[in-house]
PDB file of N, CA and C in Angstrom:
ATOM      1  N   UNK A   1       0.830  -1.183   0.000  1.00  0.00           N
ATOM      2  CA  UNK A   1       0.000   0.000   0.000  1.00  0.00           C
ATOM      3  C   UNK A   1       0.877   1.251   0.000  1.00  0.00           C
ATOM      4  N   UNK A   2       2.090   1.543   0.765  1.00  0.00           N
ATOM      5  CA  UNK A   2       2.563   1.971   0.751  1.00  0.00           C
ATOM      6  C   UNK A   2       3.227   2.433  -0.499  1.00  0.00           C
ATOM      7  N   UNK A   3       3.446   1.041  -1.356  1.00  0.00           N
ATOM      8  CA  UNK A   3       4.348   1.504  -2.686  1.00  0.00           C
ATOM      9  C   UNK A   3       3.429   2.467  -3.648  1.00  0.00           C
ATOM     10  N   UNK A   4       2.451   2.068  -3.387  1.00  0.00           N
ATOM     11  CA  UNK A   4       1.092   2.418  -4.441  1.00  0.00           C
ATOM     12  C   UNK A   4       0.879   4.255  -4.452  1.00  0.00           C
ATOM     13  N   UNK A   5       1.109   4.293  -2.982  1.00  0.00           N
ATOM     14  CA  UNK A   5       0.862   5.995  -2.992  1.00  0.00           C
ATOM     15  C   UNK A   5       2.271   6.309  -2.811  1.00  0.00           C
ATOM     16  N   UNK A   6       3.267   6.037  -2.358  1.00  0.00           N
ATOM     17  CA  UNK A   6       4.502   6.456  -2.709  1.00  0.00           C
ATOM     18  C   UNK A   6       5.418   6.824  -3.961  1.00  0.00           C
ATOM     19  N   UNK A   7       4.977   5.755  -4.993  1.00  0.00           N
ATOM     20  CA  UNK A   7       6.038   5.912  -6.329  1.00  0.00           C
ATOM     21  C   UNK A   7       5.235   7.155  -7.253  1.00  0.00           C
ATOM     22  N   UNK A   8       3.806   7.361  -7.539  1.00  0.00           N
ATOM     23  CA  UNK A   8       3.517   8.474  -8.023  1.00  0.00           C
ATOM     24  C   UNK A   8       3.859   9.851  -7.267  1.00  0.00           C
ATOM     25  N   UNK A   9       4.207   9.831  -6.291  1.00  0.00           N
ATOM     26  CA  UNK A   9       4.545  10.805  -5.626  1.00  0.00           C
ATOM     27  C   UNK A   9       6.402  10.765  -5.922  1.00  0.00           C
ATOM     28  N   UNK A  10       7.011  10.202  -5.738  1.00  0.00           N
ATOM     29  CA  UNK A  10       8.054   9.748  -6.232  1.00  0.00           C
ATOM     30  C   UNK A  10       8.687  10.094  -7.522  1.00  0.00           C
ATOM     31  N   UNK A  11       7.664   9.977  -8.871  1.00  0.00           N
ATOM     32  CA  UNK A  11       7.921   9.846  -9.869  1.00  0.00           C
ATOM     33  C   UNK A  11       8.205  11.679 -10.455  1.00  0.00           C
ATOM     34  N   UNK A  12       7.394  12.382  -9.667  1.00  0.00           N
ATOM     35  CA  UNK A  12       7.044  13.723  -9.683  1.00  0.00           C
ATOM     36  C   UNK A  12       8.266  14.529  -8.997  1.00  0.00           C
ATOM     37  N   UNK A  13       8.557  14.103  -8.073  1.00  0.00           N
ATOM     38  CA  UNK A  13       9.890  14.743  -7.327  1.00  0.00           C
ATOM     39  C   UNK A  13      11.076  14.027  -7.475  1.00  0.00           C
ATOM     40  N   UNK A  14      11.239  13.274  -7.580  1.00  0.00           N
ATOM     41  CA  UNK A  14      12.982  12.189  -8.093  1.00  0.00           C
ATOM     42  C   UNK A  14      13.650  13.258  -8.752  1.00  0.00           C
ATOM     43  N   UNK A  15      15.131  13.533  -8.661  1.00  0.00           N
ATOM     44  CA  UNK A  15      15.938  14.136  -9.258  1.00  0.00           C
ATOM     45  C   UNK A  15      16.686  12.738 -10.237  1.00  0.00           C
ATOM     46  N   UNK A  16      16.358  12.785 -11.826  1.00  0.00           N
ATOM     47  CA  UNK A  16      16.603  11.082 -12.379  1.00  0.00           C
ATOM     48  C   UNK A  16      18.089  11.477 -12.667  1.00  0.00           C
ATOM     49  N   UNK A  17      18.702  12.832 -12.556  1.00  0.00           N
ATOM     50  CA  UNK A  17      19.672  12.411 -12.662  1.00  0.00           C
ATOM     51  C   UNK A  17      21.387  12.128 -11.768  1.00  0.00           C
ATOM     52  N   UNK A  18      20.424  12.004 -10.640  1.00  0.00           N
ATOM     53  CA  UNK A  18      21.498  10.901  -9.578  1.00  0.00           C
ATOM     54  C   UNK A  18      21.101   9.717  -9.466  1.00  0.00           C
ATOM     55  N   UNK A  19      20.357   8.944 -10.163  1.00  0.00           N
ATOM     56  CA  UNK A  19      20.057   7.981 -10.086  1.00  0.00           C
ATOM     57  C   UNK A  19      20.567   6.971 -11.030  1.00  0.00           C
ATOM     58  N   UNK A  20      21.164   5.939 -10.132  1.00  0.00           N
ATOM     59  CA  UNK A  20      22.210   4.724 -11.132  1.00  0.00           C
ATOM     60  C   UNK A  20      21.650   3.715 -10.884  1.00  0.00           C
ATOM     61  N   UNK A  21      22.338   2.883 -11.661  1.00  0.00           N
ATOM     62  CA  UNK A  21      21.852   1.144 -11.057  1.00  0.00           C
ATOM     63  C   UNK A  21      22.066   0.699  -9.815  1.00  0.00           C
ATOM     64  N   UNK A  22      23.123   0.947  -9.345  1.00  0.00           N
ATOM     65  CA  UNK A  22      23.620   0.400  -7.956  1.00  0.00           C
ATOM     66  C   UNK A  22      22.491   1.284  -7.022  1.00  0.00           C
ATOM     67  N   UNK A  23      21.944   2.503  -7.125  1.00  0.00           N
ATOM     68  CA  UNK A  23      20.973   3.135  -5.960  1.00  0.00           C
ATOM     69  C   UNK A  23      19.610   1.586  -6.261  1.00  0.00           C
ATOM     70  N   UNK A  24      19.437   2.024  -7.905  1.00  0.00           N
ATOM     71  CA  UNK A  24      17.947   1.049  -7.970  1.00  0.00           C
ATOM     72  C   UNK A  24      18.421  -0.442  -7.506  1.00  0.00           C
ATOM     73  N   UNK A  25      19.513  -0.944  -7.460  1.00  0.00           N
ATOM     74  CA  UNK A  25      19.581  -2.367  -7.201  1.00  0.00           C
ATOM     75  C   UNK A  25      19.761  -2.586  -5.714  1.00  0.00           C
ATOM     76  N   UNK A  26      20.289  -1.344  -5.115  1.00  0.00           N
ATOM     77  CA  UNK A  26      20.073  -1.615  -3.555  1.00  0.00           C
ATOM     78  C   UNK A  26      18.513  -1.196  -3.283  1.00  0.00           C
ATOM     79  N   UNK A  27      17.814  -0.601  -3.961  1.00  0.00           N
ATOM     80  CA  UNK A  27      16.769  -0.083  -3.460  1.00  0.00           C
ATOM     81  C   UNK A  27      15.479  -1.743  -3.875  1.00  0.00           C
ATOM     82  N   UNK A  28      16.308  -2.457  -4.734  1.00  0.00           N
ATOM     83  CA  UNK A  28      15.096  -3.613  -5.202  1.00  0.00           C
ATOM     84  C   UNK A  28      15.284  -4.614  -3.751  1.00  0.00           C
ATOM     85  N   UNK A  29      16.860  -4.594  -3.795  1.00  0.00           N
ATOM     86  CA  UNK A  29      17.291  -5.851  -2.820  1.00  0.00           C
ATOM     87  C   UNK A  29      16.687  -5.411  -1.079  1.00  0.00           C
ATOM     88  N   UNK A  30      16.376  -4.151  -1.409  1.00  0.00           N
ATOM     89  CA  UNK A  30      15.947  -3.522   0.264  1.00  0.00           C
ATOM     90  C   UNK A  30      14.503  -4.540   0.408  1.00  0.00           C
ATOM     91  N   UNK A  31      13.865  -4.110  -0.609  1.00  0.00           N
ATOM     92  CA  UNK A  31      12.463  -4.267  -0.690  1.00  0.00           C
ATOM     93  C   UNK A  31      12.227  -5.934  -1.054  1.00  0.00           C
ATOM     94  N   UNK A  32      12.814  -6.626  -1.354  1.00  0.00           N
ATOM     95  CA  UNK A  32      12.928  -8.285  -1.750  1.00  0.00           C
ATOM     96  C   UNK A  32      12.897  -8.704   0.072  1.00  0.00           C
ATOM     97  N   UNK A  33      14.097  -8.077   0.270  1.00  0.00           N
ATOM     98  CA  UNK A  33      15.014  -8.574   1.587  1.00  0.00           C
ATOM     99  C   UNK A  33      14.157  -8.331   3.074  1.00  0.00           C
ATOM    100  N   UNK A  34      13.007  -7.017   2.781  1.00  0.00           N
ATOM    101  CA  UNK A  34      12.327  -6.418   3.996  1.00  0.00           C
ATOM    102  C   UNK A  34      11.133  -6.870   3.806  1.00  0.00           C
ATOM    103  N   UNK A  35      10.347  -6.869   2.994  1.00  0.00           N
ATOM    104  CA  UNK A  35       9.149  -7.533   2.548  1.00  0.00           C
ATOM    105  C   UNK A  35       8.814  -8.531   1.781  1.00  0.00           C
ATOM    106  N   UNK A  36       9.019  -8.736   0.503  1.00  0.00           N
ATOM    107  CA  UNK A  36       8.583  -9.582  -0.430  1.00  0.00           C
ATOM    108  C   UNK A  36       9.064 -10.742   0.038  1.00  0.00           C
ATOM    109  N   UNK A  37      10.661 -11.153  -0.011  1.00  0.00           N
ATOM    110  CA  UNK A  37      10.725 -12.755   0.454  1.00  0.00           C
ATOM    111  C   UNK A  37      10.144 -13.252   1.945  1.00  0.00           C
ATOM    112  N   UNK A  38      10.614 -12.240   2.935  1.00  0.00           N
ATOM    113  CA  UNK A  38       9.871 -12.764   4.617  1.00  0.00           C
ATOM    114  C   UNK A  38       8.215 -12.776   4.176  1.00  0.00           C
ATOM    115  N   UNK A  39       7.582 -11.875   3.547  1.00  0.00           N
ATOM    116  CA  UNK A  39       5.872 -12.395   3.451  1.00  0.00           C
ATOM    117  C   UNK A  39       5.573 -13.562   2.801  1.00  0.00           C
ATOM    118  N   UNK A  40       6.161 -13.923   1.717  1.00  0.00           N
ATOM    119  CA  UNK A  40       6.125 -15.053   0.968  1.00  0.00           C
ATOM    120  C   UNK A  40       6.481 -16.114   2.029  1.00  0.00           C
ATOM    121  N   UNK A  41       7.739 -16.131   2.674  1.00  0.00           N
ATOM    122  CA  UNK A  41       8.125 -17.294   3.920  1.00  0.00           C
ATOM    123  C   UNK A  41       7.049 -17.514   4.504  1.00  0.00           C
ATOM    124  N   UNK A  42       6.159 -16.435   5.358  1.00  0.00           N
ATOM    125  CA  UNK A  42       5.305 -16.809   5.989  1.00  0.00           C
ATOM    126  C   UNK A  42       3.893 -17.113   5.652  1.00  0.00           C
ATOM    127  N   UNK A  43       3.414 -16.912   4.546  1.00  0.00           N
ATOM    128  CA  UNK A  43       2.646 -17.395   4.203  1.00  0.00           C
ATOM    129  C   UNK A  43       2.694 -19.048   3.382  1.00  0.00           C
ATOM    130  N   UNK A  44       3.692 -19.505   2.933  1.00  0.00           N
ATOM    131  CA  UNK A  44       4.372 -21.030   3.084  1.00  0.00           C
ATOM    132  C   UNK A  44       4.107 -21.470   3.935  1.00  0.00           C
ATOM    133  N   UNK A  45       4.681 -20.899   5.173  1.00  0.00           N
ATOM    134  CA  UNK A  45       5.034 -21.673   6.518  1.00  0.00           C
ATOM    135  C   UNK A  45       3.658 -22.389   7.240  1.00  0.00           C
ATOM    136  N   UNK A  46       2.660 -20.832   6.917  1.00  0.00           N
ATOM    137  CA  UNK A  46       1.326 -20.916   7.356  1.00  0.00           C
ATOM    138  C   UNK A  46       0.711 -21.833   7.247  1.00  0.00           C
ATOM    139  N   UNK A  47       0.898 -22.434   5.667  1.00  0.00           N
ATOM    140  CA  UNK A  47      -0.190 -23.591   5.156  1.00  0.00           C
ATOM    141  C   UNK A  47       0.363 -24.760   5.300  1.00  0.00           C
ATOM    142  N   UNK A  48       1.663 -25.085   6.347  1.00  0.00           N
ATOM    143  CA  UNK A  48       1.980 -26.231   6.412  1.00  0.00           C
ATOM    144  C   UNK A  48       1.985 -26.251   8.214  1.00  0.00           C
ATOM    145  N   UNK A  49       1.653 -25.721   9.063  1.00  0.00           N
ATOM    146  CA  UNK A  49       1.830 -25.957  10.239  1.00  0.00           C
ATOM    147  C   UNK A  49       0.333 -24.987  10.671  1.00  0.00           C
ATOM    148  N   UNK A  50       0.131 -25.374  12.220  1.00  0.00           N
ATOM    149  CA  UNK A  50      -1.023 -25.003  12.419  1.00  0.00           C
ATOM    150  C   UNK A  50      -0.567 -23.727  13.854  1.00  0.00           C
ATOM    151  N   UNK A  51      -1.646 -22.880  13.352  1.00  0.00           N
ATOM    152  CA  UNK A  51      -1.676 -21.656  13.847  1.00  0.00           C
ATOM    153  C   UNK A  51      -0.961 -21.251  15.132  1.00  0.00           C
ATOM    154  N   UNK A  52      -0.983 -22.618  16.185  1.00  0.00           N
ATOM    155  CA  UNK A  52      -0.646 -22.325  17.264  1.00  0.00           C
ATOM    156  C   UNK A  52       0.900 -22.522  17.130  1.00  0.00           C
ATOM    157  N   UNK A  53       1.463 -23.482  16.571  1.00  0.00           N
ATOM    158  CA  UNK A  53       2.792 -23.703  16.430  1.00  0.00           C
ATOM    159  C   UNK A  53       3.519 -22.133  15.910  1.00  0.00           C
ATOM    160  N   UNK A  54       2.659 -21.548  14.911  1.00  0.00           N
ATOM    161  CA  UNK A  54       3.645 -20.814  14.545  1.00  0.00           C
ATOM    162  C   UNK A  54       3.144 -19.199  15.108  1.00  0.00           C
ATOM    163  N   UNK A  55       2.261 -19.207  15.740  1.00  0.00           N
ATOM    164  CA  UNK A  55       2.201 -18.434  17.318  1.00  0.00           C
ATOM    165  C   UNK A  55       3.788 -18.449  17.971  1.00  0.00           C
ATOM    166  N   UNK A  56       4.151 -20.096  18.359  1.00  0.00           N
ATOM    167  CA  UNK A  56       5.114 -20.380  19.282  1.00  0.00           C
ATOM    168  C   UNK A  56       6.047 -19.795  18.369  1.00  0.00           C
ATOM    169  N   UNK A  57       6.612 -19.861  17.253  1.00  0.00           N
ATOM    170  CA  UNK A  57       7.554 -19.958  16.538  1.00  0.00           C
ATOM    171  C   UNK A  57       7.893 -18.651  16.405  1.00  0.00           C
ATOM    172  N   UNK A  58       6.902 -17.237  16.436  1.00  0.00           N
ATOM    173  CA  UNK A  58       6.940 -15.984  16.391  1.00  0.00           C
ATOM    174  C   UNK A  58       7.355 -15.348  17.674  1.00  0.00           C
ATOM    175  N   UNK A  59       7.172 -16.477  18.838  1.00  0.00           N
ATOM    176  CA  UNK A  59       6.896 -15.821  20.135  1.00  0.00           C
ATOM    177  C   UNK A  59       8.622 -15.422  20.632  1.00  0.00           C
ATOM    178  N   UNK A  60       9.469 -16.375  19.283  1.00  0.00           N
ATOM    179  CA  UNK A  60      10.832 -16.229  19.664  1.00  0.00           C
ATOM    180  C   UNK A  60      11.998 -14.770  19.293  1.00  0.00           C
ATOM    181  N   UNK A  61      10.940 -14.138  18.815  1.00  0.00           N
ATOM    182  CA  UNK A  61      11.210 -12.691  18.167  1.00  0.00           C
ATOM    183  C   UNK A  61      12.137 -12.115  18.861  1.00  0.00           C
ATOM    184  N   UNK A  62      11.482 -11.783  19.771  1.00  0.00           N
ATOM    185  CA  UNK A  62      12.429 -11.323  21.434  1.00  0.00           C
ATOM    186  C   UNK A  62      14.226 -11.548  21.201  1.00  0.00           C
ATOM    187  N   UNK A  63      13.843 -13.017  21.468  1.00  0.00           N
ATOM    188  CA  UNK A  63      15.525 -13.488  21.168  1.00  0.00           C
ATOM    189  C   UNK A  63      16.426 -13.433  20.399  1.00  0.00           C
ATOM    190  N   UNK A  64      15.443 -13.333  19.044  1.00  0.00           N
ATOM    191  CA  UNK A  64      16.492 -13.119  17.516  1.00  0.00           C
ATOM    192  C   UNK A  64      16.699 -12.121  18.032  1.00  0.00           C
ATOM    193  N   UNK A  65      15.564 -10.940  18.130  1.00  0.00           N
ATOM    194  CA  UNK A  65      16.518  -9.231  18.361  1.00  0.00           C
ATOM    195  C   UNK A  65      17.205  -8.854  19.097  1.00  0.00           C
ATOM    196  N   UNK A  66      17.521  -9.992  20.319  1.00  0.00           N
ATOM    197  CA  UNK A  66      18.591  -9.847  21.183  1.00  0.00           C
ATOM    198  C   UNK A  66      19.843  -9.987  20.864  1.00  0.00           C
ATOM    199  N   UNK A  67      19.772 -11.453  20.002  1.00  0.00           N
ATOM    200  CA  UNK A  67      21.087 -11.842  20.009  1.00  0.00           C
ATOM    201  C   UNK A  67      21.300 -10.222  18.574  1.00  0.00           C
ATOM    202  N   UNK A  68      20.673 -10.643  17.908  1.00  0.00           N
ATOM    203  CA  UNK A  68      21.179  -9.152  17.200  1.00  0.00           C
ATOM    204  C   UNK A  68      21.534  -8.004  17.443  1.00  0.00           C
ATOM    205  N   UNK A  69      21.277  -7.430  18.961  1.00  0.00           N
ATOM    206  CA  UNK A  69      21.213  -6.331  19.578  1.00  0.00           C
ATOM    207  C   UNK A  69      22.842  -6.766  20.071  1.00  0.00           C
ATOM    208  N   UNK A  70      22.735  -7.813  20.922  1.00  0.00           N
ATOM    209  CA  UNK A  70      24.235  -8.016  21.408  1.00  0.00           C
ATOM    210  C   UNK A  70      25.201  -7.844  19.928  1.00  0.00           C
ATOM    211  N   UNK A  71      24.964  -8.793  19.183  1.00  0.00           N
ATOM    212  CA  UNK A  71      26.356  -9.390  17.825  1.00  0.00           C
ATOM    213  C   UNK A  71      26.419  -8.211  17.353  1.00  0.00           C
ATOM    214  N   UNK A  72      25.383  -7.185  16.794  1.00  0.00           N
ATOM    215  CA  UNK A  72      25.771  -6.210  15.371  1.00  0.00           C
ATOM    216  C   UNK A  72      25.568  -5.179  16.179  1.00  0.00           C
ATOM    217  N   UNK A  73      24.748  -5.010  17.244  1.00  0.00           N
ATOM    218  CA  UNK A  73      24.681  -3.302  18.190  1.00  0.00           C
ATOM    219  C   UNK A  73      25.756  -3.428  19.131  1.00  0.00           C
ATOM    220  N   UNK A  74      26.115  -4.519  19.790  1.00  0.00           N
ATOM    221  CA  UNK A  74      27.393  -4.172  21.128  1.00  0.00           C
ATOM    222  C   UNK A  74      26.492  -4.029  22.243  1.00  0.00           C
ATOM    223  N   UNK A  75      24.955  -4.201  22.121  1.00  0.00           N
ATOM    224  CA  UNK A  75      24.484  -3.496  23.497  1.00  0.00           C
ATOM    225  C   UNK A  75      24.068  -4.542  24.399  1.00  0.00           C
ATOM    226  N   UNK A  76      23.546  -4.094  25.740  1.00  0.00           N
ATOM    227  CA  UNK A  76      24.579  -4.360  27.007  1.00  0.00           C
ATOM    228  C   UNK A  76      22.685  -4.797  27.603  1.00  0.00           C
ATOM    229  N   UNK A  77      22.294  -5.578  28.104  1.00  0.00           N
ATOM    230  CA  UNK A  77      21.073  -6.369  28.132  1.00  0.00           C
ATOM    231  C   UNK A  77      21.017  -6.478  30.206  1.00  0.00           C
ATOM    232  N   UNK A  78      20.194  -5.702  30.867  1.00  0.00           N
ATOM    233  CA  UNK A  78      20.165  -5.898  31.909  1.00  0.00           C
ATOM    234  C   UNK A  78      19.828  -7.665  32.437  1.00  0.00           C
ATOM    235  N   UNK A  79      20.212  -8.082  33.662  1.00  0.00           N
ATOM    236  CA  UNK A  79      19.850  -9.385  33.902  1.00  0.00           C
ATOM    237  C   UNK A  79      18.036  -9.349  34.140  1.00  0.00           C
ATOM    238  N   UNK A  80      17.615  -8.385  34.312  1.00  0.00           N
ATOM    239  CA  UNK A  80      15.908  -8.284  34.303  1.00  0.00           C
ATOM    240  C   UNK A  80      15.663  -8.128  32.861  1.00  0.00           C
ATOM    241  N   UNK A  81      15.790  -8.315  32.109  1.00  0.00           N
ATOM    242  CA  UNK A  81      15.396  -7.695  30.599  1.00  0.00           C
ATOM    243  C   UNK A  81      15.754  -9.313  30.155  1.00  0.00           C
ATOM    244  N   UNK A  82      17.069  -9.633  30.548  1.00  0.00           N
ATOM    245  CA  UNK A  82      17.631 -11.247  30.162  1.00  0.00           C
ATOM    246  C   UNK A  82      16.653 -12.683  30.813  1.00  0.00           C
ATOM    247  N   UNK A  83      16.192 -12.172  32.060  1.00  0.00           N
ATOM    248  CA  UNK A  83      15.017 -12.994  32.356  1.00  0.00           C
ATOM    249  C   UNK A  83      13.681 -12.892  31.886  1.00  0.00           C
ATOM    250  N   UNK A  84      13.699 -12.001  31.436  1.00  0.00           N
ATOM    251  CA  UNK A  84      12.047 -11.807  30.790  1.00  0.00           C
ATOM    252  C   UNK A  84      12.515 -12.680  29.964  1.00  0.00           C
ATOM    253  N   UNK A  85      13.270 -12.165  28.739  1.00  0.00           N
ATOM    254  CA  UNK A  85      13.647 -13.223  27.649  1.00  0.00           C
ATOM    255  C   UNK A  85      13.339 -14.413  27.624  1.00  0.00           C
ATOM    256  N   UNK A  86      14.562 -15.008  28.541  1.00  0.00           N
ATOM    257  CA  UNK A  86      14.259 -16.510  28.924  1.00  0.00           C
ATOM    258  C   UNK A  86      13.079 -17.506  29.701  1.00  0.00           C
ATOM    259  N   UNK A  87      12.323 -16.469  30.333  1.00  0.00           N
ATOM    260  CA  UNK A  87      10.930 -17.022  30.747  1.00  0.00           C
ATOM    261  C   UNK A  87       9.981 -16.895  29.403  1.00  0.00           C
ATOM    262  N   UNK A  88      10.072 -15.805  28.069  1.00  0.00           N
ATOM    263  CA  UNK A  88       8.998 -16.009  27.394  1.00  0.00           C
ATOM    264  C   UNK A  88       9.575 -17.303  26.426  1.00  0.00           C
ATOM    265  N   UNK A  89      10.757 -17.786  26.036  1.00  0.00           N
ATOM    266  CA  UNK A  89      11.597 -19.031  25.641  1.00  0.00           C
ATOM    267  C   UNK A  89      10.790 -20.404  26.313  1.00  0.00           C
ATOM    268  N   UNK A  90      11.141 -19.935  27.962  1.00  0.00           N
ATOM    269  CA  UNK A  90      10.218 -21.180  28.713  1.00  0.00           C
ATOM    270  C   UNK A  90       9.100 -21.242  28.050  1.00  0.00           C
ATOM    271  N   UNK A  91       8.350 -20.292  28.216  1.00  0.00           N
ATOM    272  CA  UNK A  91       6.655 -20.775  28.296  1.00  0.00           C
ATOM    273  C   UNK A  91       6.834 -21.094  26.509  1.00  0.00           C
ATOM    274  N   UNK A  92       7.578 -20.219  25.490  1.00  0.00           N
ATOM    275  CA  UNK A  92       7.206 -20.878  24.357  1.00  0.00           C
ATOM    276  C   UNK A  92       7.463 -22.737  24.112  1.00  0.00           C
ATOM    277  N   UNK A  93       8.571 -22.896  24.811  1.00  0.00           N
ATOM    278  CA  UNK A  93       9.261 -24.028  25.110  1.00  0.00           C
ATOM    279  C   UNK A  93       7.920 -25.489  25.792  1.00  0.00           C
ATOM    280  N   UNK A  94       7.256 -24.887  27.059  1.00  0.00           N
ATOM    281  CA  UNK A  94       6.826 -25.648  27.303  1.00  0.00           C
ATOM    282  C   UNK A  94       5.500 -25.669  26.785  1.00  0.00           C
ATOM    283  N   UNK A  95       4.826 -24.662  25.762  1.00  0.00           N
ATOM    284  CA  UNK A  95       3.915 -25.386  25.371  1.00  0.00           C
ATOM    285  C   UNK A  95       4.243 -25.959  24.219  1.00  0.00           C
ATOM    286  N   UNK A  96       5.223 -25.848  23.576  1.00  0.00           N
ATOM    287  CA  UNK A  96       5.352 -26.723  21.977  1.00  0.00           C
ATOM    288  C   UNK A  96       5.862 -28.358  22.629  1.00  0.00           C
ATOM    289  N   UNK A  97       6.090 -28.574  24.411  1.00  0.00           N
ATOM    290  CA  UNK A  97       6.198 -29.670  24.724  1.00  0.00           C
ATOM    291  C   UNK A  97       4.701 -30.639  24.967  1.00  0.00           C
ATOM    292  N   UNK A  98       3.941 -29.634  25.660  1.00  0.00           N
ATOM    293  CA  UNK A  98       2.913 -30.124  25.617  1.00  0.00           C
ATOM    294  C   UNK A  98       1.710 -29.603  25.165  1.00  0.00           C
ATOM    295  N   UNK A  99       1.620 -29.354  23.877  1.00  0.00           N
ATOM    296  CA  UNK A  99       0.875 -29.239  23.000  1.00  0.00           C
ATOM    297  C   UNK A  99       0.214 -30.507  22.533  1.00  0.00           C
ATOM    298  N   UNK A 100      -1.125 -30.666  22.616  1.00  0.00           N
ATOM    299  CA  UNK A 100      -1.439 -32.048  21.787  1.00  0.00           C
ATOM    300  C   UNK A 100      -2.465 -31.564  20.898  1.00  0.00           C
ATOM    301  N   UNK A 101      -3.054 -32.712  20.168  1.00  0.00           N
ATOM    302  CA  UNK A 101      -3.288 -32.402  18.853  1.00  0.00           C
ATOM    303  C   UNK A 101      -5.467 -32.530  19.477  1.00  0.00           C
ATOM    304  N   UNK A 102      -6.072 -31.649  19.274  1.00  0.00           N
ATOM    305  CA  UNK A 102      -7.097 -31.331  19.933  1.00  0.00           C
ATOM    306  C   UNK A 102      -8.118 -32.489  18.762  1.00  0.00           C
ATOM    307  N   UNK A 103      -9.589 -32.699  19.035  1.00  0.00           N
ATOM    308  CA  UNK A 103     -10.273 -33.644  18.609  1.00  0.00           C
ATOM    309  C   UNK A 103     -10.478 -32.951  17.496  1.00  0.00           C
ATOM    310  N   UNK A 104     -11.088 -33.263  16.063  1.00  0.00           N
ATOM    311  CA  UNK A 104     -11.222 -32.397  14.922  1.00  0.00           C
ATOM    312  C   UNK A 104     -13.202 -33.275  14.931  1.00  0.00           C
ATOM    313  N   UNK A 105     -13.711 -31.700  14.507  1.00  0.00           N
ATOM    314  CA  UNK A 105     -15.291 -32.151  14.349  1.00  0.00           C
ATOM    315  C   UNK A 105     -15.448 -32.305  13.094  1.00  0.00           C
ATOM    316  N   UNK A 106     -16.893 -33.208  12.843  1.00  0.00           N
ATOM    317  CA  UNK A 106     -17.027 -33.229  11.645  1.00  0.00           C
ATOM    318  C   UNK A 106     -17.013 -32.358  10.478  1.00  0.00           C
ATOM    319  N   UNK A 107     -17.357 -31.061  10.739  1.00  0.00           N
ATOM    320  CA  UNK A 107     -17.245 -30.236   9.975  1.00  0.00           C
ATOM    321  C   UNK A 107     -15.758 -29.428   9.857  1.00  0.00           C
ATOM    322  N   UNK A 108     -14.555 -29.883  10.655  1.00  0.00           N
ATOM    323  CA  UNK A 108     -13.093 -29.626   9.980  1.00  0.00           C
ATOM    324  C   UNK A 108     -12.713 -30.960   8.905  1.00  0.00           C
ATOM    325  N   UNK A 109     -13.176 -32.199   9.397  1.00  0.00           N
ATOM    326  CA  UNK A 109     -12.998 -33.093   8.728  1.00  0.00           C
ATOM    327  C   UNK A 109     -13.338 -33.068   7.241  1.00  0.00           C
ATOM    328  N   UNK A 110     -14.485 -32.632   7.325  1.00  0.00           N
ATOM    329  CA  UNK A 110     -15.080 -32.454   6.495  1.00  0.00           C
ATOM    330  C   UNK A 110     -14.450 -31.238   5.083  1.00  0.00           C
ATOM    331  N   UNK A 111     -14.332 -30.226   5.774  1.00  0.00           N
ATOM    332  CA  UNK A 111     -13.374 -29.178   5.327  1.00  0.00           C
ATOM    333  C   UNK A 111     -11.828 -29.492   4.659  1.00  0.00           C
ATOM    334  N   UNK A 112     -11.124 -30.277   5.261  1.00  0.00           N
ATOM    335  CA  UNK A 112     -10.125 -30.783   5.062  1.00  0.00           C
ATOM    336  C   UNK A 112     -10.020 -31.892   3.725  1.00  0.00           C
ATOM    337  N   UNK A 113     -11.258 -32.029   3.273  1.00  0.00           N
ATOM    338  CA  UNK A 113     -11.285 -32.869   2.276  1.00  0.00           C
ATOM    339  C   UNK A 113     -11.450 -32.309   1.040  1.00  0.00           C
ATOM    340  N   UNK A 114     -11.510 -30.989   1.298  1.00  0.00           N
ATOM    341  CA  UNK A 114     -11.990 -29.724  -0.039  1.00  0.00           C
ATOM    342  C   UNK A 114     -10.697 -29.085  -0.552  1.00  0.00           C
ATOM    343  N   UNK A 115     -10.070 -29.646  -2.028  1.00  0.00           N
ATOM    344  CA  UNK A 115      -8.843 -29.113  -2.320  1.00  0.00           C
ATOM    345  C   UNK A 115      -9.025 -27.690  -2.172  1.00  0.00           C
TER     346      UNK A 115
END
């Protein structure tokens, strides 16, 4: 949505002549790399695992941006900020342990049979 009202606005103010390949090819790989391939991932992911799993699987967000915060920022993670972390890890942890697979009614069954 964004692109939609952005590039006519864009197209009107651009100065075209600082503009090279290397700006447009970092500017494609921004937009591949920030949106297009991660939405595509997750909508894959979606239709092969069920909602709650990948609830759990999102719930680990926290941690990627940590360890990223530590490796590429240098920054410095209080031990209260480091336990939150690792308690929302737990609870993601212990329900993908005990998670079971709930009764399906006739009418998912049913559903499930509709390419």
């Amino acid at each position: 949505m964004a692109t939609a009202i952005l590039v006519p606005i864009a197209l009107v103010v651009v100065d075209y002549s600082r503009i090279d390949w290397g700006v447009i090819g970092l500017l494609v790989a921004a937009g591949l790399l920030s949106s297009a391939i991660p939405y595509s991932l997750d909508t894959f992911i979606l239709r092969r695992i069920t909602p709650r799993l990948y609830a759990i699987i999102t719930s680990f967000g926290p941690v990627v941006a940590t360890l990223f915060g530590v490796l590429v920022l240098h920054e410095h993670f209080t031990p209260l900020q480091l336990a939150g972390i690792l308690i929302v890890c737990a609870a993601a942890g212990v329900t993908i342990v005990t998670q079971r697979d709930h009764p399906r009614s006739e009418l998912e069954s049913t559903a499930e049979t509709i390419p």
